[in-house]
Protein backbone atom coordinates (compact mmCIF):
# COMPACT_ATOMS: atom_id res chain seq x y z
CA UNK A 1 156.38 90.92 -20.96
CA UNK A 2 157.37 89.81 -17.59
CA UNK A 3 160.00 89.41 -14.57
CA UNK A 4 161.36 87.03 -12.59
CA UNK A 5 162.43 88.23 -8.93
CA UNK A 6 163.55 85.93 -6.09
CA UNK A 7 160.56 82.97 -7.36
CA UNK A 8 158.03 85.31 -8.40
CA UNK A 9 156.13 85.95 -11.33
CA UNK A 10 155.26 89.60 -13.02
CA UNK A 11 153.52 90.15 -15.54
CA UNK A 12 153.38 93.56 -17.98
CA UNK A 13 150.37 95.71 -17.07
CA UNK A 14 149.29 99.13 -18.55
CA UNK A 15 146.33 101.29 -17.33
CA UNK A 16 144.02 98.90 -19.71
CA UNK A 17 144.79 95.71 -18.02
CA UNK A 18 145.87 96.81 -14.42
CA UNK A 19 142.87 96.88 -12.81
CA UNK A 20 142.05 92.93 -14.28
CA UNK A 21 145.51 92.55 -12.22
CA UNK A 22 144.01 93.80 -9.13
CA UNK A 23 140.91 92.61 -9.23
CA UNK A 24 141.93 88.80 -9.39
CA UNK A 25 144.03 89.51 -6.19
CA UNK A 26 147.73 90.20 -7.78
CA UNK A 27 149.89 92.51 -6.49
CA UNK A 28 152.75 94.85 -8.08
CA UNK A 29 156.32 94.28 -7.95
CA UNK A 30 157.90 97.28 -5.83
CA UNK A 31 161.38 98.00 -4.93
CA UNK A 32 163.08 100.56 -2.34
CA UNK A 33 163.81 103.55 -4.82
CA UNK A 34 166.87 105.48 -2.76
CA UNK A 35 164.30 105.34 0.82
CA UNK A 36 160.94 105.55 -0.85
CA UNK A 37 159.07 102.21 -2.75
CA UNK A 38 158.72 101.98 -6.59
CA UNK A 39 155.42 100.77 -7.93
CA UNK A 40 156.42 98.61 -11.24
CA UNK A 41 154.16 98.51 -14.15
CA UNK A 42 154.37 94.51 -13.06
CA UNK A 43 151.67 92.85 -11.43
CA UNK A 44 151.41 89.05 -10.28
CA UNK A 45 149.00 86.77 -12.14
CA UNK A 46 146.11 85.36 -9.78
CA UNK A 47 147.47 82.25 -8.15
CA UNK A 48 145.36 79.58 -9.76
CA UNK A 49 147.13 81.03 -12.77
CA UNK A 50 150.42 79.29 -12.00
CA UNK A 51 148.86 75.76 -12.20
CA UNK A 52 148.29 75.35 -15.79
CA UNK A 53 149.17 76.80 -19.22
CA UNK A 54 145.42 76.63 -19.51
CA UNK A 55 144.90 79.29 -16.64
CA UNK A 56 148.04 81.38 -17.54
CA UNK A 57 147.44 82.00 -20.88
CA UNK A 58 144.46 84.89 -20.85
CA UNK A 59 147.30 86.16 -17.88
CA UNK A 60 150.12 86.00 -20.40
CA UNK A 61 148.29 87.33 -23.16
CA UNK A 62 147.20 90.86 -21.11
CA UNK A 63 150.88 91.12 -20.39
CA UNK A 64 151.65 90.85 -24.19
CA UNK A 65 149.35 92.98 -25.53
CA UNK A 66 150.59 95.71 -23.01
CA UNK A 67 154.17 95.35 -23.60
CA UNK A 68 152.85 95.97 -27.45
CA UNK A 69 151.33 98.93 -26.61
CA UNK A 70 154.01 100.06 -24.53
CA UNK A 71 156.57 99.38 -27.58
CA UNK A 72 153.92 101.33 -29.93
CA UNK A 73 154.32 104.63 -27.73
CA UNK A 74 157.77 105.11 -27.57
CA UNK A 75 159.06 107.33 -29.77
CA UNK A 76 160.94 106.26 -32.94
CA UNK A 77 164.77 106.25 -32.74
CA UNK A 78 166.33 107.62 -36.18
């Protein structure tokens, strides 16, 4: 549902809730993959987010509901 790296928040995104991301001026986690960056399926909730449970909640709950979707796609192990 979400990461922790060096003080920041991200959350889960998918391609139904990324663009909400993106829109309310978050940004994705990347890392340097071997020389070249890796875009994370993680995005930062808007700042005003991180002031309230209130304001973090609709933020949290995207983030759920795509880590659900993401679990719902993988394939079954037997």
């Amino acid at each position: 549902v979400g990461l922790e790296v060096e003080g920041g928040l991200y959350l889960k995104t998918d391609d139904r809730t990324r663009a909400a991301f993106a829109e309310a001026g978050g940004s994705p986690f990347v890392y340097d993959g071997k020389g070249k960056p890796i875009v994370m399926r993680y995005w930062t909730p808007p700042e005003e987010a991180m002031d309230s449970p209130e304001a973090m909640r609709p933020w949290a709950r995207l983030a759920l509901e795509a880590a659900q979707r993401a679990a719902l796609s993988r394939p079954v192990k037997k």
